[in-house]
C-alpha atoms as a PDB file:
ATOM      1  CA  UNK A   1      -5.533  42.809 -65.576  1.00  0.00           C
ATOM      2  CA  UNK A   2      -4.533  39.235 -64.406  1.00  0.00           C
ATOM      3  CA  UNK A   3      -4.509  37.808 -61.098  1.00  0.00           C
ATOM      4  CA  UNK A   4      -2.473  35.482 -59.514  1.00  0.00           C
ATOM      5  CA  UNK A   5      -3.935  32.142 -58.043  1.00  0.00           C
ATOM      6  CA  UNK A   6      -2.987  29.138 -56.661  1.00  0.00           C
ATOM      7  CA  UNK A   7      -3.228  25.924 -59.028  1.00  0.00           C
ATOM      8  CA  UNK A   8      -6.331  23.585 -59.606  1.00  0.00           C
ATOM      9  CA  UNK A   9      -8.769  23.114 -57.031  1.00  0.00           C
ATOM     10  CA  UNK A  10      -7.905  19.258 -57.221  1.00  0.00           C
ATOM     11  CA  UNK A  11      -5.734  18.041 -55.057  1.00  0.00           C
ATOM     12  CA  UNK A  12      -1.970  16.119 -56.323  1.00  0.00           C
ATOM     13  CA  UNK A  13      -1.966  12.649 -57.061  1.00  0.00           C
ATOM     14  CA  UNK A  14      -0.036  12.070 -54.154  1.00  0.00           C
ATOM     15  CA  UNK A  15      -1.363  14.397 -51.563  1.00  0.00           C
ATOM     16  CA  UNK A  16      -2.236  13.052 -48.468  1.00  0.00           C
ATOM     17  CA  UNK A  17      -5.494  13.388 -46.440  1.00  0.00           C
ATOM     18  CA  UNK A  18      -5.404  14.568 -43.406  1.00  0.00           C
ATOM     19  CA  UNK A  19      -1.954  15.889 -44.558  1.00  0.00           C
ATOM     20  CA  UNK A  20       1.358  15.307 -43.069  1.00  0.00           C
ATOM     21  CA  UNK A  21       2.644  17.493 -40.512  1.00  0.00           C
ATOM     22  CA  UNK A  22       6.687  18.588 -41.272  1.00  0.00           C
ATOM     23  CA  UNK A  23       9.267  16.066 -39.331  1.00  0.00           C
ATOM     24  CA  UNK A  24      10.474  18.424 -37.275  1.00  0.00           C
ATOM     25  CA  UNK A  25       9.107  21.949 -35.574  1.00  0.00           C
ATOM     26  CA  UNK A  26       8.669  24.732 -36.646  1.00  0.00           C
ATOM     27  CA  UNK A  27       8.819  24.172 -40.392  1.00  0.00           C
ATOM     28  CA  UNK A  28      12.330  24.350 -41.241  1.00  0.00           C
ATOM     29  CA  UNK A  29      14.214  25.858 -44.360  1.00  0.00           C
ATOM     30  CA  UNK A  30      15.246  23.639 -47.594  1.00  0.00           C
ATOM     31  CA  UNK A  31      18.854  23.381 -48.254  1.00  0.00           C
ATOM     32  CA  UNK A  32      18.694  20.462 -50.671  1.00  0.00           C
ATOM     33  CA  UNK A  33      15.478  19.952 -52.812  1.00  0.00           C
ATOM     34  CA  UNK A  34      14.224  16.390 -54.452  1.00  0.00           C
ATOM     35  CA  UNK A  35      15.654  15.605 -57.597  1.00  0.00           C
ATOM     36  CA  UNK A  36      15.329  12.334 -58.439  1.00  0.00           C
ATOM     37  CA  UNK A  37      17.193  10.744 -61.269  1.00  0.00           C
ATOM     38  CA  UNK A  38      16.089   9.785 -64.641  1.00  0.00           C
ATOM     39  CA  UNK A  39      16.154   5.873 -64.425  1.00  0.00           C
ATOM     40  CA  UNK A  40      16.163   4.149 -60.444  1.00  0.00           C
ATOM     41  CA  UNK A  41      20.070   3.180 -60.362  1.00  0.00           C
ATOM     42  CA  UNK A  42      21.634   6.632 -61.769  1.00  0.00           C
ATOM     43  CA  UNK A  43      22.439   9.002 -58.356  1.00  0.00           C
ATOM     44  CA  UNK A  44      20.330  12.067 -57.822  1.00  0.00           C
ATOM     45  CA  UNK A  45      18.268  13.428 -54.434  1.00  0.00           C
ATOM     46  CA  UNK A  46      15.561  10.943 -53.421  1.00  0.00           C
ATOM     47  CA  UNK A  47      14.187  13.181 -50.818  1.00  0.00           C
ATOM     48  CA  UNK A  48      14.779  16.913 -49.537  1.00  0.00           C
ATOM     49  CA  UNK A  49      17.505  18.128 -46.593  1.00  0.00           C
ATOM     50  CA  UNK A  50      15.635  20.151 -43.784  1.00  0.00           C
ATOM     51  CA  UNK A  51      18.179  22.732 -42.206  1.00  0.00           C
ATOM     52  CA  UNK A  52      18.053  21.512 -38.649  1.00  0.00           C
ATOM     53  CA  UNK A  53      21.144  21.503 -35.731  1.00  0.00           C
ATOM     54  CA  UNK A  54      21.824  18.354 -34.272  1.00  0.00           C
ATOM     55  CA  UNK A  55      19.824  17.232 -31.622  1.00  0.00           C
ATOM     56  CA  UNK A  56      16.745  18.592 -33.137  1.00  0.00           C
ATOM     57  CA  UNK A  57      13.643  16.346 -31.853  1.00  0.00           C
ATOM     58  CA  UNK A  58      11.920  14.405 -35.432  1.00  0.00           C
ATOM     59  CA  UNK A  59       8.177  14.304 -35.542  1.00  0.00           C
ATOM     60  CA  UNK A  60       6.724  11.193 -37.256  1.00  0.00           C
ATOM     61  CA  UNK A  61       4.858  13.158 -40.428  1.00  0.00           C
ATOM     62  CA  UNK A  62       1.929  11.014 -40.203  1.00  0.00           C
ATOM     63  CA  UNK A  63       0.357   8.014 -37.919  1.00  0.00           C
ATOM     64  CA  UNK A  64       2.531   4.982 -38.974  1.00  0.00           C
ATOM     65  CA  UNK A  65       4.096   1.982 -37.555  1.00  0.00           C
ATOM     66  CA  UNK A  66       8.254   1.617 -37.331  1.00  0.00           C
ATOM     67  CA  UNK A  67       9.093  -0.368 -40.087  1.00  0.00           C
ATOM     68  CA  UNK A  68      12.953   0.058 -39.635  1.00  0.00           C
ATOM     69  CA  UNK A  69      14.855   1.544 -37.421  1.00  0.00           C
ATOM     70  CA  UNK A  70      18.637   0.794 -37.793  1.00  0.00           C
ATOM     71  CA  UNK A  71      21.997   1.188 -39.584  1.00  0.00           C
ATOM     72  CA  UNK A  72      22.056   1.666 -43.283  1.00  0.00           C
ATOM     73  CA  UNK A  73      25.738   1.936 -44.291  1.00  0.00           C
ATOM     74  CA  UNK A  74      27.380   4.715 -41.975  1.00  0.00           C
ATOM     75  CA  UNK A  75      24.261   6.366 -40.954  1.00  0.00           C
ATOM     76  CA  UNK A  76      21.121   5.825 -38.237  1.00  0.00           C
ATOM     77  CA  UNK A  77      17.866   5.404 -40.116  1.00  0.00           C
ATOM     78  CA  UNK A  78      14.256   5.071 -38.951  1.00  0.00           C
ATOM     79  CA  UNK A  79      11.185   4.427 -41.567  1.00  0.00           C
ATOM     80  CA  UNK A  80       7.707   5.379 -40.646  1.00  0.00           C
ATOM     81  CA  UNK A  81       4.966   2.922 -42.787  1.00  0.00           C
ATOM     82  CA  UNK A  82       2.255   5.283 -43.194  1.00  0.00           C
ATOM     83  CA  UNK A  83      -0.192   2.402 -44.865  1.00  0.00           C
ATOM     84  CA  UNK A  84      -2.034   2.821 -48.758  1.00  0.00           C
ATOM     85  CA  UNK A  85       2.152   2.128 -49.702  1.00  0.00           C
ATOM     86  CA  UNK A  86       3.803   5.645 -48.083  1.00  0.00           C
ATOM     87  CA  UNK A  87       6.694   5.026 -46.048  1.00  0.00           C
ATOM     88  CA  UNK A  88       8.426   8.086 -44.606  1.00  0.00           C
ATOM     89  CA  UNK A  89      12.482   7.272 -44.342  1.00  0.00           C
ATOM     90  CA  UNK A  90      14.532   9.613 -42.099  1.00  0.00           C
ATOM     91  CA  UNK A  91      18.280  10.210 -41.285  1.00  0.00           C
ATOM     92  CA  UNK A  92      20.236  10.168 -39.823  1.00  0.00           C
ATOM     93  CA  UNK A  93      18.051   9.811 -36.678  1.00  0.00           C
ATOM     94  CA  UNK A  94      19.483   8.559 -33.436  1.00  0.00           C
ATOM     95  CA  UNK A  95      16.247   6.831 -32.202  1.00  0.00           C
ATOM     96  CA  UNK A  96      15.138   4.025 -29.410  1.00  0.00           C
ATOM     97  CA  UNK A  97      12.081   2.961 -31.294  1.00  0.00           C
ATOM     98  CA  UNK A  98      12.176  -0.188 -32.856  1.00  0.00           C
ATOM     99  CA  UNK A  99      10.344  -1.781 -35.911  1.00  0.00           C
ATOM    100  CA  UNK A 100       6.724  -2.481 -35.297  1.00  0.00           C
ATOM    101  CA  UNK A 101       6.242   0.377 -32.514  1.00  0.00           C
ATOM    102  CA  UNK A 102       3.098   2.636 -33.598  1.00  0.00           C
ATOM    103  CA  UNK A 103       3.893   6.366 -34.057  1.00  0.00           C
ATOM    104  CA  UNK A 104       0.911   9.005 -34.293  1.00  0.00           C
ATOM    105  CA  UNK A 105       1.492  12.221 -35.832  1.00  0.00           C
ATOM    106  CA  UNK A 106       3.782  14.682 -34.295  1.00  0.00           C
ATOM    107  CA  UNK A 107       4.946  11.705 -31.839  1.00  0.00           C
ATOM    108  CA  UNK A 108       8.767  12.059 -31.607  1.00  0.00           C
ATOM    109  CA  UNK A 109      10.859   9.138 -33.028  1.00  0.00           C
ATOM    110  CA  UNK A 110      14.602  10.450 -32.395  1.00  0.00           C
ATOM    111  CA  UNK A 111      16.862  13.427 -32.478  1.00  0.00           C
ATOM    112  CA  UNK A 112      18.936  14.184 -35.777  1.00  0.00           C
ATOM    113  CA  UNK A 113      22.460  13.027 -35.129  1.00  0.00           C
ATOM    114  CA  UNK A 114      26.077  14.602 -37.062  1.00  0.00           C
ATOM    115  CA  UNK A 115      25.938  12.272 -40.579  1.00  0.00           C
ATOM    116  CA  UNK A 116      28.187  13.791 -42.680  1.00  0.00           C
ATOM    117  CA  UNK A 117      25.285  13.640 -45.123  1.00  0.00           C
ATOM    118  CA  UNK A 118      25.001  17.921 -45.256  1.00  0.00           C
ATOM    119  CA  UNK A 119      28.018  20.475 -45.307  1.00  0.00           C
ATOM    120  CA  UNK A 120      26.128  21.024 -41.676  1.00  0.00           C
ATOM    121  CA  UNK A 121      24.014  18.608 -39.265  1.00  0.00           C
ATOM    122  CA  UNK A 122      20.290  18.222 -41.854  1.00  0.00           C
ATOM    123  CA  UNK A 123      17.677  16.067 -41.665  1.00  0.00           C
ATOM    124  CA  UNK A 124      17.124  14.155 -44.852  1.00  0.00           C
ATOM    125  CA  UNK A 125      13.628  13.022 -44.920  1.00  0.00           C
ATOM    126  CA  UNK A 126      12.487  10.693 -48.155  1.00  0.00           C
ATOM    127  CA  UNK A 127       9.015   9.089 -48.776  1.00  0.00           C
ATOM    128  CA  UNK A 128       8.502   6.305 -50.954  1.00  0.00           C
ATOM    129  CA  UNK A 129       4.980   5.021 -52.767  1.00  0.00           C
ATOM    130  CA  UNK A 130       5.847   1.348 -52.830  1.00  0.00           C
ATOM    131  CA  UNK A 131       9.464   1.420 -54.384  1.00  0.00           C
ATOM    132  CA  UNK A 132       9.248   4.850 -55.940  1.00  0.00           C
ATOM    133  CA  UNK A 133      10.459   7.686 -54.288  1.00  0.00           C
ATOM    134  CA  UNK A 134       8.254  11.102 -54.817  1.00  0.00           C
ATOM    135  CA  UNK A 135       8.498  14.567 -52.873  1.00  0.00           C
ATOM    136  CA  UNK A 136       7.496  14.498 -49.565  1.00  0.00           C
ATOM    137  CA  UNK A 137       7.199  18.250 -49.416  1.00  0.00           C
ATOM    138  CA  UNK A 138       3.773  17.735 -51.497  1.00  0.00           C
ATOM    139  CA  UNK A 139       2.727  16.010 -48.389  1.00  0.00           C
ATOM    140  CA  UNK A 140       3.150  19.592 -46.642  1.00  0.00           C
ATOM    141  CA  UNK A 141       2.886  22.649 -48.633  1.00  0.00           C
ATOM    142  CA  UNK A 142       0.539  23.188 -51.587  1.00  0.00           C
ATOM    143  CA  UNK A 143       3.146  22.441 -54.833  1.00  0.00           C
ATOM    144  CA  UNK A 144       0.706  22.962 -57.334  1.00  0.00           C
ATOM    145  CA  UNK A 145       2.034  25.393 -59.996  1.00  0.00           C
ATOM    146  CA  UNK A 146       0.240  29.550 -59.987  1.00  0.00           C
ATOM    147  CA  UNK A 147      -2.275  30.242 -62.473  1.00  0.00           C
ATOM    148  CA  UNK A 148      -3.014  33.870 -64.053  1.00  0.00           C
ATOM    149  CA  UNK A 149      -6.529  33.951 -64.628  1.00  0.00           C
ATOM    150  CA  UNK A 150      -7.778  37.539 -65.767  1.00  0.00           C
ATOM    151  CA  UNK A 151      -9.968  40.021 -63.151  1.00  0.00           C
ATOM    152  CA  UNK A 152     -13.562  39.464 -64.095  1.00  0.00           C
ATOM    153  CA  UNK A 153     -15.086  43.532 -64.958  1.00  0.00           C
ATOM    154  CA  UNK A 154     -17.065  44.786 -62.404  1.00  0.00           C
END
């Protein structure tokens, strides 16, 4: 008989501690997982798409600073600097905070505005470690792959 844990008791590289708290509340579904691409100019999915109607209030994940809060081609954009190199990046977010404001966890930091970035209204939310992008759902749910260990007898 086998039974079904979760992964090593060591935490992911690239947890975080206290962990993050989800951008928005209650935890939302995914409609668009993180897939980045091979090599950092081909396209792929630098963060995940959290099924959320527009209007929906965002949490800052973590205590940060602004350290953007603007236009980034066609869509509103506000960036969280977490410190230790995480930076939280989140759109399209219609937002009155500017850069350099300090955010605590949960705070509010704008409402998710119509982007034309999901088939539906989504927030997108993306976290970088310095210049490389990496899952920010690790930040909030345990991603560490199952293990089957067997039943001890007894």
């Amino acid at each position: 008989m086998l039974l079904l844990v979760a992964g090593p008791a060591a935490p992911a590289a690239d947890t975080a501690n206290p962990p993050w708290n989800w951008p928005v509340a209650p935890a939302p579904a995914v409609l668009r997982s993180f897939d980045p691409p091979p090599e950092p100019w081909l396209s792929g999915h630098r963060g995940v798409d959290l099924a959320v109607p527009a209007g929906t209030t965002v949490l800052s994940p973590a205590d940060g600073r602004i350290s953007f809060s603007g236009w980034v081609v066609d869509r509103r954009v506000i960036t969280v600097d977490h410190g230790n190199g995480l930076r939280s990046s989140l759109l399209a977010v219609v937002s009155e905070l500017q850069a350099g404001d300090a955010v605590s966890a949960g705070d509010p930091v704008g409402q998710v505005a119509e982007s034309g970035h999901c088939p539906s209204a989504c927030l997108h939310w993306g976290v970088r470690r310095g210049e490389t992008y990496i899952n920010p759902l690790q930040f909030v749910m345990d991603l560490r792959p199952s293990v089957l260990l067997p039943v001890p007898d007894g």
